[in-house]
Protein backbone atom coordinates (compact mmCIF):
# COMPACT_ATOMS: atom_id res chain seq x y z
CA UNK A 1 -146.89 93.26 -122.77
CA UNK A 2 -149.23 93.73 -119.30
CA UNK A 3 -151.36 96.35 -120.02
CA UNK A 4 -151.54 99.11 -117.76
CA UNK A 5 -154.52 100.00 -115.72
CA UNK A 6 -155.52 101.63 -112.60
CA UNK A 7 -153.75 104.94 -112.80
CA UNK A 8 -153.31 106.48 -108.93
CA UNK A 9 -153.45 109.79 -110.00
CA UNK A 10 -156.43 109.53 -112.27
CA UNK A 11 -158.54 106.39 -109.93
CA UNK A 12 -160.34 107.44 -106.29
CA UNK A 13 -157.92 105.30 -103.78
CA UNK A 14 -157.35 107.78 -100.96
CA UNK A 15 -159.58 107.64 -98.25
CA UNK A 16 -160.23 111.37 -97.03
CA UNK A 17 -162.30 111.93 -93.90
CA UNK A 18 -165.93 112.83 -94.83
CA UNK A 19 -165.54 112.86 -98.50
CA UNK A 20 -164.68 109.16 -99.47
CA UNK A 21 -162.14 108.18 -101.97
CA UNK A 22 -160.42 110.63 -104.09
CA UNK A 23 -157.38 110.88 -106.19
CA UNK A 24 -153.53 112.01 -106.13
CA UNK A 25 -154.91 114.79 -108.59
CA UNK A 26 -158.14 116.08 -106.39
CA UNK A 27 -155.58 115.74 -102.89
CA UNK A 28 -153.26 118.63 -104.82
CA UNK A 29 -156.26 120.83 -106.26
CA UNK A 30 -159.30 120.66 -104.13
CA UNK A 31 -158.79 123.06 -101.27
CA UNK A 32 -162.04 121.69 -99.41
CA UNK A 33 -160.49 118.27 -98.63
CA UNK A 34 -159.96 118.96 -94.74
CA UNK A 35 -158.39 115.72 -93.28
CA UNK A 36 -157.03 112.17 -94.83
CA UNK A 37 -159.22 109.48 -93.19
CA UNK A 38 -158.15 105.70 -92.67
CA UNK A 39 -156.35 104.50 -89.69
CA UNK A 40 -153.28 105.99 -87.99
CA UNK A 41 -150.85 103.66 -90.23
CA UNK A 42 -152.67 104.38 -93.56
CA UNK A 43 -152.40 108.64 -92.71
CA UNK A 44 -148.88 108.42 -91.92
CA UNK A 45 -148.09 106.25 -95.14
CA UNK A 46 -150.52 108.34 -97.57
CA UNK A 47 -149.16 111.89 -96.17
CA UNK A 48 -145.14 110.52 -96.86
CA UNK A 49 -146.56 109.35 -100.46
CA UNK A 50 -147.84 112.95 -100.49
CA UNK A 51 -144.85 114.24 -99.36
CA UNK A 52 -142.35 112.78 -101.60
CA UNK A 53 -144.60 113.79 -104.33
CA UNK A 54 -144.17 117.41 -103.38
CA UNK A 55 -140.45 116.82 -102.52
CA UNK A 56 -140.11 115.65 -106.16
CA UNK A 57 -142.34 118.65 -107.67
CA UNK A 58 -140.63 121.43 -105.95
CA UNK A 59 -138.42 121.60 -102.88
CA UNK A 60 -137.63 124.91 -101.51
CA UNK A 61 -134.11 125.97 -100.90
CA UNK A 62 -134.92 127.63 -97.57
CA UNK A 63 -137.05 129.19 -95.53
CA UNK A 64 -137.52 132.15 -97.79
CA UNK A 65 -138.44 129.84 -101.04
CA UNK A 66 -141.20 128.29 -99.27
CA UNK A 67 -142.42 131.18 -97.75
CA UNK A 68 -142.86 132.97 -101.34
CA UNK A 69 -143.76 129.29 -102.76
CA UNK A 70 -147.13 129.29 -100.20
CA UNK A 71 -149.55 126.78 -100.74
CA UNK A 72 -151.03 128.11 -104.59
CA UNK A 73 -147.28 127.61 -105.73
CA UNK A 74 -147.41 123.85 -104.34
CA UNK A 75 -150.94 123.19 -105.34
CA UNK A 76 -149.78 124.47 -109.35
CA UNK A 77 -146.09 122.39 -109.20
CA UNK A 78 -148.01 118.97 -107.93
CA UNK A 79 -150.24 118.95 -110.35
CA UNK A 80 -148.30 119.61 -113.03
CA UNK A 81 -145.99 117.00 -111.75
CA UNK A 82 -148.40 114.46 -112.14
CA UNK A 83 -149.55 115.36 -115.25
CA UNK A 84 -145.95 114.94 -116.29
CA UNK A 85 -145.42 112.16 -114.80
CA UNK A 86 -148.52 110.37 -114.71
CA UNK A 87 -146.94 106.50 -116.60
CA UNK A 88 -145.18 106.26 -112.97
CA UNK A 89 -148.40 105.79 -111.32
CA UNK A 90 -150.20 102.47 -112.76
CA UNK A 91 -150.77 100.25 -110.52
CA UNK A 92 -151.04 97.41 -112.97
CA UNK A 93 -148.54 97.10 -115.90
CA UNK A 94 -144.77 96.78 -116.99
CA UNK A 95 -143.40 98.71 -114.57
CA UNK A 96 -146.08 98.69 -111.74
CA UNK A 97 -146.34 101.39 -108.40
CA UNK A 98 -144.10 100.37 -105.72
CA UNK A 99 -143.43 96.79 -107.09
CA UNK A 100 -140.90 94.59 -107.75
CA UNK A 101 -141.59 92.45 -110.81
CA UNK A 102 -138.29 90.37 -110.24
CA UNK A 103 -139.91 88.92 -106.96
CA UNK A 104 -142.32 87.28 -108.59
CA UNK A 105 -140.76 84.11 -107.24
CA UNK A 106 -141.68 84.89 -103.97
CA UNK A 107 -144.19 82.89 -101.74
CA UNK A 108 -147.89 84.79 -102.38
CA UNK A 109 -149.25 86.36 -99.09
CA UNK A 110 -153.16 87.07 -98.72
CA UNK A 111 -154.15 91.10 -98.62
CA UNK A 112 -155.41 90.00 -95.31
CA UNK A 113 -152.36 88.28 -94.09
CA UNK A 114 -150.92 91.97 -94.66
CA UNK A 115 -153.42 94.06 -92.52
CA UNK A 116 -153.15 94.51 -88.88
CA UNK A 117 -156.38 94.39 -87.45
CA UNK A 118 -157.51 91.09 -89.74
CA UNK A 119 -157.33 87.13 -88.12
CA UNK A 120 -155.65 84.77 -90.29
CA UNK A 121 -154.36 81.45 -89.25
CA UNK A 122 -155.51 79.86 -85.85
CA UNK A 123 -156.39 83.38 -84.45
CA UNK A 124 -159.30 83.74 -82.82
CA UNK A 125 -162.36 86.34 -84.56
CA UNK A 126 -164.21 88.50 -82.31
CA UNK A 127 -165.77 90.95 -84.11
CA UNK A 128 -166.82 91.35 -88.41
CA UNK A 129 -164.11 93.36 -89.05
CA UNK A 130 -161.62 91.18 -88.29
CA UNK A 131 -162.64 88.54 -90.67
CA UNK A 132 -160.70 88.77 -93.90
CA UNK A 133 -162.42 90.06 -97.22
CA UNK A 134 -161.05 90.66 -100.65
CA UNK A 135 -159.99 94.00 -100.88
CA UNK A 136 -160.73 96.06 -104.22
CA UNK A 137 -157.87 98.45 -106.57
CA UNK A 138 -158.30 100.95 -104.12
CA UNK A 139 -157.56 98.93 -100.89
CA UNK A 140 -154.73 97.18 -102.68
CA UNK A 141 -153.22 100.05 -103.80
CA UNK A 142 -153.41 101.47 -100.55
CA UNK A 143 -152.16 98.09 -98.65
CA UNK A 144 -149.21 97.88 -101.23
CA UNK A 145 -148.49 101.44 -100.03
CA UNK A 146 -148.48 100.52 -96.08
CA UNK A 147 -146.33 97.36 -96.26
CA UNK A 148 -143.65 99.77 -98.43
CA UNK A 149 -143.13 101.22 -94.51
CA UNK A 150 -144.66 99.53 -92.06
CA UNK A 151 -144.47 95.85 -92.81
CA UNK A 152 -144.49 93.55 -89.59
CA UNK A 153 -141.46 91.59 -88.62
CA UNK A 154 -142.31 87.71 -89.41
CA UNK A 155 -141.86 84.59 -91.49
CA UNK A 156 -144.59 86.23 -94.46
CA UNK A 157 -141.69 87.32 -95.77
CA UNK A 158 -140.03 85.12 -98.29
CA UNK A 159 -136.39 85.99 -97.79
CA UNK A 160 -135.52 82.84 -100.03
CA UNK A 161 -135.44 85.01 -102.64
CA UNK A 162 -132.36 87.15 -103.33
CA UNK A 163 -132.37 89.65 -106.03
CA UNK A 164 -128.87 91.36 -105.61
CA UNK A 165 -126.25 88.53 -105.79
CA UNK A 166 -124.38 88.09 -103.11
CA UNK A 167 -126.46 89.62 -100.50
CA UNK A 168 -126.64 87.80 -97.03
CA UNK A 169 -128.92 90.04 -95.36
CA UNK A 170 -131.69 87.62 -95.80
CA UNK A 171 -129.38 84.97 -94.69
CA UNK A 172 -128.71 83.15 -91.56
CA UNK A 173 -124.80 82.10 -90.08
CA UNK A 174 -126.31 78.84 -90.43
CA UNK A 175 -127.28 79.42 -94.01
CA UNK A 176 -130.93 79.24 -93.48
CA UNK A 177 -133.08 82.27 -94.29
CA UNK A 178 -134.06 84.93 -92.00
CA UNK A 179 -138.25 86.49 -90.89
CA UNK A 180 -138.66 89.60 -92.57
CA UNK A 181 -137.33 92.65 -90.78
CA UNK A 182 -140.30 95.57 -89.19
CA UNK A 183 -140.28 98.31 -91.89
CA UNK A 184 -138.94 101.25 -90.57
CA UNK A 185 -141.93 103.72 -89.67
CA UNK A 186 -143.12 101.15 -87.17
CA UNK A 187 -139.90 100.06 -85.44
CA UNK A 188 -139.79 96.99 -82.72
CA UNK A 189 -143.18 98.39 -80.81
CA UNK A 190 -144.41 100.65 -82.83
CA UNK A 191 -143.10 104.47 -83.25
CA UNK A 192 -145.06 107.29 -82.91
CA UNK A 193 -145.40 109.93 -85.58
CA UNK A 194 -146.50 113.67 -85.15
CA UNK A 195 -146.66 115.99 -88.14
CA UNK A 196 -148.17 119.38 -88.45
CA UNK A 197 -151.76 119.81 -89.91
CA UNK A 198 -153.38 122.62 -91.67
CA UNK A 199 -157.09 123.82 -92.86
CA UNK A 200 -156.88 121.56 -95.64
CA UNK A 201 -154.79 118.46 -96.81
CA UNK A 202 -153.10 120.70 -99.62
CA UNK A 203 -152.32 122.98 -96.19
CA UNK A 204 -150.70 120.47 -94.43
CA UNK A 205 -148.51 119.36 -96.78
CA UNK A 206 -147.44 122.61 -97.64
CA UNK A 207 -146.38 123.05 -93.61
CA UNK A 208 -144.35 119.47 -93.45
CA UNK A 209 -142.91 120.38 -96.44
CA UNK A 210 -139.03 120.14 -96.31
CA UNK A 211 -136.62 122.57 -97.67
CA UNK A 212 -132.79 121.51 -98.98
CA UNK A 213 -131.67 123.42 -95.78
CA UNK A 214 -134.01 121.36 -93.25
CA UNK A 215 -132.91 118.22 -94.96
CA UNK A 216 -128.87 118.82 -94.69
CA UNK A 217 -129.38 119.92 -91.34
CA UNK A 218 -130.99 116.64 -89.93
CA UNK A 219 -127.57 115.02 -90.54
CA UNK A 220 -128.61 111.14 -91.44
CA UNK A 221 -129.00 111.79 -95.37
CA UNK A 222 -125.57 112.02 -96.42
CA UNK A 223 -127.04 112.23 -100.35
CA UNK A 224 -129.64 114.67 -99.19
CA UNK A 225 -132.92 114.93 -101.07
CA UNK A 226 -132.27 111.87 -103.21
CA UNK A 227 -134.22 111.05 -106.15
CA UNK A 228 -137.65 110.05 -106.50
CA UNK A 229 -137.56 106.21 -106.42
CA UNK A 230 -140.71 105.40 -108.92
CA UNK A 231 -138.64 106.77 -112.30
CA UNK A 232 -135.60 104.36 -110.82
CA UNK A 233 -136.62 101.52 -108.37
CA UNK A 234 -134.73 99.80 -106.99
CA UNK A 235 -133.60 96.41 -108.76
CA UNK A 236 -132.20 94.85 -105.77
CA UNK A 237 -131.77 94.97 -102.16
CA UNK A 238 -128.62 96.33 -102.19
CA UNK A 239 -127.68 97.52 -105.94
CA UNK A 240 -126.93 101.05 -106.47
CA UNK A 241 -130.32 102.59 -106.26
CA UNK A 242 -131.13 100.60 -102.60
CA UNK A 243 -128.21 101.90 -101.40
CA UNK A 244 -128.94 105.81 -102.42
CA UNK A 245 -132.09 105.24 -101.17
CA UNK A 246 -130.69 104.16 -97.86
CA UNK A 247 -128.70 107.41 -97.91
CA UNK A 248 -131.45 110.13 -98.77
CA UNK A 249 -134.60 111.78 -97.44
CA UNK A 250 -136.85 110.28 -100.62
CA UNK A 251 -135.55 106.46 -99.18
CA UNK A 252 -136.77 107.26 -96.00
CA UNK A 253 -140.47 108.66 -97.46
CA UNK A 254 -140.77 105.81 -99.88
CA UNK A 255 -138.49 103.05 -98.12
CA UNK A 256 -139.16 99.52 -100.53
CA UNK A 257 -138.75 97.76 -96.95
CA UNK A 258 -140.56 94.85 -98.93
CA UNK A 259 -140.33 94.08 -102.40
CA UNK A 260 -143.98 93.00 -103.36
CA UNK A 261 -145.75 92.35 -106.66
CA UNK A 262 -149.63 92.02 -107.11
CA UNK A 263 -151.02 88.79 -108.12
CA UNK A 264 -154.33 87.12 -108.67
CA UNK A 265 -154.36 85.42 -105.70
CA UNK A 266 -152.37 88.13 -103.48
CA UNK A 267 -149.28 89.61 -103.28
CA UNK A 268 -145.86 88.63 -103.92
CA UNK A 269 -144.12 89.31 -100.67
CA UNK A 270 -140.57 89.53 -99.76
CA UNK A 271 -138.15 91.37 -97.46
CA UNK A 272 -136.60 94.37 -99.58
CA UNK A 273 -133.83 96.82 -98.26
CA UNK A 274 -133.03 96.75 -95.04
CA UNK A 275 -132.89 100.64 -93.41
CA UNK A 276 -131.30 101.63 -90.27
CA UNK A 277 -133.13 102.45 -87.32
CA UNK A 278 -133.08 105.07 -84.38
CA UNK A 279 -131.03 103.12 -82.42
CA UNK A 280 -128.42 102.98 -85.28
CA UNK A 281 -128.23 106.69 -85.97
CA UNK A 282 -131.37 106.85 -88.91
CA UNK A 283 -135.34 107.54 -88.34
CA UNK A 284 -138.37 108.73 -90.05
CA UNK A 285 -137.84 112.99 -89.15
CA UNK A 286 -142.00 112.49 -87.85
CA UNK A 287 -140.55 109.95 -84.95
CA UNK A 288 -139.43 111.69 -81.49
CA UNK A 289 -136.21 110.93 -80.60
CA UNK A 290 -134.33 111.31 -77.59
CA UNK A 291 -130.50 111.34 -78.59
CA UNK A 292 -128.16 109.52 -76.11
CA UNK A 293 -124.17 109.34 -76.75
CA UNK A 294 -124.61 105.24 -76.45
CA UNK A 295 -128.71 104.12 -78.23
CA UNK A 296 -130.80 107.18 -79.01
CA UNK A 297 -134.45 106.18 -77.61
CA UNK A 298 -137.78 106.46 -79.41
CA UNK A 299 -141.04 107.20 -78.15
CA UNK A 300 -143.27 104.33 -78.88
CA UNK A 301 -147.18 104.49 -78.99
CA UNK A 302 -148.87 103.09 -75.91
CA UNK A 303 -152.39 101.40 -75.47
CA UNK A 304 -151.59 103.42 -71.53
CA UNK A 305 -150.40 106.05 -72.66
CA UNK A 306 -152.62 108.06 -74.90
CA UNK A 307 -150.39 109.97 -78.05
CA UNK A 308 -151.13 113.49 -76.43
CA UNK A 309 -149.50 112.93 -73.29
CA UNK A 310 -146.14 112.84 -75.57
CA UNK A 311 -146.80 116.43 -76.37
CA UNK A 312 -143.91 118.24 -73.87
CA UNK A 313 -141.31 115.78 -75.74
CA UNK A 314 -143.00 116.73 -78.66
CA UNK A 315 -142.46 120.13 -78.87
CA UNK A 316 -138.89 120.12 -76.67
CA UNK A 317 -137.64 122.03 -79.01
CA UNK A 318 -139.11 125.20 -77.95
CA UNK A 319 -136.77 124.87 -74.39
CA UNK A 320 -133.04 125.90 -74.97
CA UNK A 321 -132.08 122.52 -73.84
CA UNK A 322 -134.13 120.43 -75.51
CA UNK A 323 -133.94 116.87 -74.27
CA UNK A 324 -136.62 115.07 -77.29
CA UNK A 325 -136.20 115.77 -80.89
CA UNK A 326 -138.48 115.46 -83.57
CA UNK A 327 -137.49 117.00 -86.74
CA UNK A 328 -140.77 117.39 -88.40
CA UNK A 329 -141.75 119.58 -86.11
CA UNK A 330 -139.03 121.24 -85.04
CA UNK A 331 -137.06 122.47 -88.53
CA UNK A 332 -140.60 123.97 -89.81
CA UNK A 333 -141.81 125.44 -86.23
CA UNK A 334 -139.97 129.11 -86.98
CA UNK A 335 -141.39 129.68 -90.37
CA UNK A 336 -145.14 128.18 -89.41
CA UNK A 337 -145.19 130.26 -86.98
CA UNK A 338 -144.86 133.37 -88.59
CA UNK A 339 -147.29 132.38 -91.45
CA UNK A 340 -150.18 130.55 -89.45
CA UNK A 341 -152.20 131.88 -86.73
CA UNK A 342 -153.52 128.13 -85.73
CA UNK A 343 -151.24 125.50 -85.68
CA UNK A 344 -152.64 122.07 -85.79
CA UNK A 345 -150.65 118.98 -84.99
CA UNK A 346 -151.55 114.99 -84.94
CA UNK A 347 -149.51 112.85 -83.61
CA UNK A 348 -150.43 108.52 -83.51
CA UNK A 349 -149.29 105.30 -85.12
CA UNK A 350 -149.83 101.99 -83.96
CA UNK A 351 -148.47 99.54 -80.94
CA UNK A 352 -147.69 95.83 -81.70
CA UNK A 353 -146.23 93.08 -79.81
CA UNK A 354 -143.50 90.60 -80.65
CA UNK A 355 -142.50 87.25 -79.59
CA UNK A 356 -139.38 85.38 -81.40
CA UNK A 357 -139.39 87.83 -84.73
CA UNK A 358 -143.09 87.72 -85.49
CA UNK A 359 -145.10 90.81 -84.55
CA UNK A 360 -148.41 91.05 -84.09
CA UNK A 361 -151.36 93.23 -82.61
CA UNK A 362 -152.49 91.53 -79.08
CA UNK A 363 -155.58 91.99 -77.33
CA UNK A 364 -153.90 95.14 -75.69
CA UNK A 365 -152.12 96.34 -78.93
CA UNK A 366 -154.25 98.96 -81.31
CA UNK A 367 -154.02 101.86 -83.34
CA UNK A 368 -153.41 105.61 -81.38
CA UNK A 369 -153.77 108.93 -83.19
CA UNK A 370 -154.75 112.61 -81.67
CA UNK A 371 -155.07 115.94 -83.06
CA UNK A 372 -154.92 119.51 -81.37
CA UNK A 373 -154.23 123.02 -82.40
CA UNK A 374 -152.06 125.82 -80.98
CA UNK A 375 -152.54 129.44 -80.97
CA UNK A 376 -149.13 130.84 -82.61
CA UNK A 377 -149.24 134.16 -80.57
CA UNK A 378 -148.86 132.44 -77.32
CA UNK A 379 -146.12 129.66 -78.26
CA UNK A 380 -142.49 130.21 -76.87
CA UNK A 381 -140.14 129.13 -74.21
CA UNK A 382 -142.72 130.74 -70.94
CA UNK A 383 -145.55 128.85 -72.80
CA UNK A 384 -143.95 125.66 -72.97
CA UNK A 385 -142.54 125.59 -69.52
CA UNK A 386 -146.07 126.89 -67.84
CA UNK A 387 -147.51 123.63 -70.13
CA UNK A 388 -144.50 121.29 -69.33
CA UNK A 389 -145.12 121.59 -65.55
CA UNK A 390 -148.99 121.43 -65.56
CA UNK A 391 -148.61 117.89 -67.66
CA UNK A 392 -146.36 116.82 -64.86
CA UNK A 393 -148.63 117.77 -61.86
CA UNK A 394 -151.11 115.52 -64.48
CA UNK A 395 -148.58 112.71 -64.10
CA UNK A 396 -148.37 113.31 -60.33
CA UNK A 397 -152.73 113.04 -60.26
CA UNK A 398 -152.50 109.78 -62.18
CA UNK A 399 -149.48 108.60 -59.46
CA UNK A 400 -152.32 109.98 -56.53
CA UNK A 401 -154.70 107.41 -58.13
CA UNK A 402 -152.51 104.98 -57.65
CA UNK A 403 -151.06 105.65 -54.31
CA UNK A 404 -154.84 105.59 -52.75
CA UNK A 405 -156.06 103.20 -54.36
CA UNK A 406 -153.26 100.46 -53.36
CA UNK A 407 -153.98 102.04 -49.53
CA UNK A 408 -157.67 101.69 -50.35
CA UNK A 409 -156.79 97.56 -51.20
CA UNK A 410 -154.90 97.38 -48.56
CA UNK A 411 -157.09 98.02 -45.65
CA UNK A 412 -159.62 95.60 -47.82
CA UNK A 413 -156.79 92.86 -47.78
CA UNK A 414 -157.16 92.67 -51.48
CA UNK A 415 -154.57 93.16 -54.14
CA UNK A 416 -155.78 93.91 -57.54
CA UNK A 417 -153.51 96.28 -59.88
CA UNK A 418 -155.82 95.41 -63.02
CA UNK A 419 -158.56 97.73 -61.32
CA UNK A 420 -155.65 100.46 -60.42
CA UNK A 421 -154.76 100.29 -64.19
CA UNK A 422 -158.52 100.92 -65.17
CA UNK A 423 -158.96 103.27 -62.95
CA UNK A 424 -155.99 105.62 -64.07
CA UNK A 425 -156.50 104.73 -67.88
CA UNK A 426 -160.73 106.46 -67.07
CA UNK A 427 -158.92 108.97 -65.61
CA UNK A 428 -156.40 109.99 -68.62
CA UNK A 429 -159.57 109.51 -70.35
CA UNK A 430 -161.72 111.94 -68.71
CA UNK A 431 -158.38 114.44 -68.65
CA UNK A 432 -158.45 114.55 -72.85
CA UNK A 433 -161.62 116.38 -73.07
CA UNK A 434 -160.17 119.47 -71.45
CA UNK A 435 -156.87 119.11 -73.17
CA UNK A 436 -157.46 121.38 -75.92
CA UNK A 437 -157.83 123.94 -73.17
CA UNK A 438 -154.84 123.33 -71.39
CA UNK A 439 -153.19 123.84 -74.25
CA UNK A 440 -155.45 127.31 -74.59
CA UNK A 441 -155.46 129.11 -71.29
CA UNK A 442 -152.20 127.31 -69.31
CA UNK A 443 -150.43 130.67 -68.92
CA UNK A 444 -153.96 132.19 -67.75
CA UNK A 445 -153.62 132.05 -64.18
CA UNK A 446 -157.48 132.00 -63.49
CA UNK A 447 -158.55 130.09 -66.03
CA UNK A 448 -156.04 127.61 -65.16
CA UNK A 449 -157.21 126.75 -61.92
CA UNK A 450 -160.51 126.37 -62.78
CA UNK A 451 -159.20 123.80 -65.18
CA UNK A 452 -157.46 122.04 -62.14
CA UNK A 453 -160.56 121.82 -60.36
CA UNK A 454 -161.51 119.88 -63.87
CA UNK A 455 -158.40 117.38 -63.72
CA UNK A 456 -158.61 116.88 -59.50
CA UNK A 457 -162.92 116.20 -59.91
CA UNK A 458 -161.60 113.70 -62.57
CA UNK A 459 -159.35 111.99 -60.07
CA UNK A 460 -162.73 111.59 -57.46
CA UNK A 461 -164.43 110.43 -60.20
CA UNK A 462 -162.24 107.67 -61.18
CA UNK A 463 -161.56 106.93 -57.59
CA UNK A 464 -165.03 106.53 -56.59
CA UNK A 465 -165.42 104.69 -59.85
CA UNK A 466 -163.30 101.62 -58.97
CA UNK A 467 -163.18 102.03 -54.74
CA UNK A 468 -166.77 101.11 -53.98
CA UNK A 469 -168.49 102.38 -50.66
CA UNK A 470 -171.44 100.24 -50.12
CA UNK A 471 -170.10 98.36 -47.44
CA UNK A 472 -169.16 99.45 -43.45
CA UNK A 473 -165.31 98.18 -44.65
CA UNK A 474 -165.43 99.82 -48.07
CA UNK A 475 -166.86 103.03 -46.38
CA UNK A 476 -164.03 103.09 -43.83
CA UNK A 477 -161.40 102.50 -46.23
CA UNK A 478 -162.51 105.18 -49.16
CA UNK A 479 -163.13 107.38 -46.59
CA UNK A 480 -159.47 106.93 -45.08
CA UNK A 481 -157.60 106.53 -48.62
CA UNK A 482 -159.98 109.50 -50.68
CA UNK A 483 -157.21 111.71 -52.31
CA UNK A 484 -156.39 114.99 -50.53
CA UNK A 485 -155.65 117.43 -53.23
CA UNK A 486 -156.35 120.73 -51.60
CA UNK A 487 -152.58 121.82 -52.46
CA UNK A 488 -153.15 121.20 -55.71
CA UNK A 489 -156.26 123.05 -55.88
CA UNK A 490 -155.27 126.66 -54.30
CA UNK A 491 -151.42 126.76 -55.61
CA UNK A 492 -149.65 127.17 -59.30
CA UNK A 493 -146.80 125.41 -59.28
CA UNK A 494 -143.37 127.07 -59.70
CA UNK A 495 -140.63 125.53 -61.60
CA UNK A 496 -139.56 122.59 -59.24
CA UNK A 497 -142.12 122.62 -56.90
CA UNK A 498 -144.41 119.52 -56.70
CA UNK A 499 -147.83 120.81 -55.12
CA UNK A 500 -150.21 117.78 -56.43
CA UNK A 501 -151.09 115.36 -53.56
């Protein structure tokens, strides 16, 4: 018998932002922890651990039960759950975390092999951290809870071995076996995830919390709630517990998208049930979604396009005809609202690249996560319009940029869109410090055009940042080609009027 060791709720294996390492127990009972730290990837997959955990402890039936539940109720049922239930949680033994013991057959990957940001093979190291190191219980607990949703697409899979008999999904026409499938958080480039966030981690879970009404109302868990999948994992990928999982809201938080097994050496690693996607009807309810009668379309995180620029598709919901839906926010925004007078939300993930099946992170690829708060009293339909339109006059400011500075090349003779690219990616750049006030003072009529005189002295700056003047040419052309935004300065747009430029 393997003895079992390394119990998650008891050990210090969740990194929490200027704390350190604590465990499943302190996350539900110590009311000071403010944030979970790590990188975008490891937040998302530690707050649906944390999730499913509460889902399993107590799930409200509606709005009412979680109002009168509040966050003491949740912090008392989690704990207690995990007292109870505390022989699920070894991370080492007979029936180990989030592991497959059958696939023990399976090719072993390194940890490093695993992680995102770390060179293995023939790629090139430019930096420390991206040399590989032997990670410690902690780390592996924490990678072996990653890969469970956002595994990269590739041949580290070993799809040679089948557990369910029968099953061809890791099985060519040709009869050759297929690269390992992108787990289904992080999608072909890389999805981007918002959830709400509260004064403390017990807080925030507490507002993403799900109630048996929110989850019948998404529509794509025909066996709702589900049950939690450590008392019954899965055996196979497609016996009778893969496909319940496939079918409820507790497969989508804890997906088994790879069947893996700690070893000495690394990690058994194998493709392990396949999920739908967005594009086939099924996402993760912290994705944005726009829904289309032929392929729904996801937003995606961009190294261009910063995460908080997504924020009017974001919150769409707030418009009668919303046009972007993301359920995490949207099925909890009515009840938040009346309970908290600050709403925070983050919103991040991480972009990769692909070529042939394999996905990687490029030199342009890399994590994307950013946080902001909203005052309740002001939120509503006029709100979100007033916000809406100033974000697009910000789009129209970055399309400025480009406009002069292609005129500005042009009377040079020179052609160079990498410096155009540069120059609006300083300029988005610039434009996040003052977001937090946009979001603040965008129905305040004086204080938002003092703000615009903010976003148009960002434009100059960029501009005059990449369209040098030393020269009698270069002075000629900046002078010609500097962007005229007086319009934009002295008027508030109106619903369909474009006054940037």
């Amino acid at each position: 018998m393997i003895e079992n060791r390394y119990n998650l709720v008891e050990e210090k294996w969740i990194p929490v932002a200027h704390t350190g390492m604590v465990s499943l127990k302190q996350i539900f009972s110590d009311l000071t922890l403010a944030t979970l730290g790590g990188n975008p990837i490891q937040k998302i997959s530690i707050m649906k651990l944390l999730l499913a955990i509460t889902q399993a402890a107590v799930t409200p039936e509606d709005d009412d039960e979680w109002k009168r539940l509040g966050v003491d109720g949740l912090v008392k049922a989690c704990v207690e759950y995990l007292e109870n239930n505390k022989n699920y949680f070894w991370l080492y033994g007979e029936n180990p975390f989030l592991q497959i013991p059958a696939i023990i057959k399976a090719e072993i990957q390194t940890s490093g092999a695993l992680v995102p940001e770390i060179s293995t093979g023939n790629t090139t190291v430019l930096f420390k951290s991206q040399i590989e190191r032997s990670l410690d219980d902690a780390g592996i607990a924490l990678l072996v809870l990653q890969v469970n949703s956002f595994a990269f697409s590739g041949k580290k899979s070993d799809n040679s071995v089948v557990l369910t008999p029968g099953y061809m999904g890791k099985t060519k026409e040709n009869g050759k076996k297929t690269s390992g499938k992108s787990g289904p958080s992080l999608g072909y480039m890389g999805y981007q995830h918002s959830f709400y966030s509260g004064n403390n981690i017990p807080e925030t879970i507490f507002m993403n919390l799900f109630t048996h009404q929110d989850i019948s109302s998404m529509g794509m868990f025909p066996d709702g709630l589900g049950d939690p999948p450590w008392g019954n994992p899965p055996a196979g990928e497609d016996d009778l517990v893969s496909q319940k999982l496939k079918k409820s809201y507790f497969g989508r938080l804890i997906p088994y998208s790879r069947f893996v097994l700690i070893a000495d050496e690394g990690i058994h690693y194998s493709e392990g049930i396949a999920h739908d996607r967005h594009n086939e009807g099924v996402w993760d309810p912290s994705v944005t979604v726009k829904p289309d009668d032929k392929t729904p379309k996801a937003i995606w995180v961009s190294h261009e396009k910063k995460s908080w620029r997504s924020i009017p598709s974001l919150l769409s919901f707030m418009q009668k005809e919303e046009d972007f839906l993301c359920y995490q926010l949207k099925l909890a925004y009515q009840r938040i609202k009346t309970t908290f007078d600050d709403i925070g939300i983050w919103t991040g993930g991480i972009m990769v690249s692909s070529n042939a099946g394999e996905q990687y992170c490029s030199g342009t690829d890399d994590y994307s996560d950013s946080s902001f708060s909203l005052n309740s009293e002001i939120l509503g339909e006029p709100w979100y319009f007033r916000l809406r339109n100033e974000m697009q006059e910000l789009n129209r400011l970055d399309k400025a940029i480009y406009s002069c500075m292609n005129s500005y090349h042009k009377e040079l003779k020179v052609k160079n869109e990498n410096l155009i690219k540069k120059a609006k990616y300083d300029y988005w750049s610039r434009c996040e410090r003052n977001f937090q006030d946009l979001l603040d003072f965008c129905e305040d009529r004086e204080q938002l055009l003092v703000l615009r005189k903010k976003f148009a002295s960002y434009v100059y700056q960029s501009y005059d940042k990449y369209c040098p003047s030393v020269t009698a040419r270069q002075m000629a052309a900046w002078a010609k080609c500097k962007p005229k935004l007086s319009k934009y300065l002295s008027e508030l747009k109106e619903d369909g009027e474009d006054v940037a430029g």
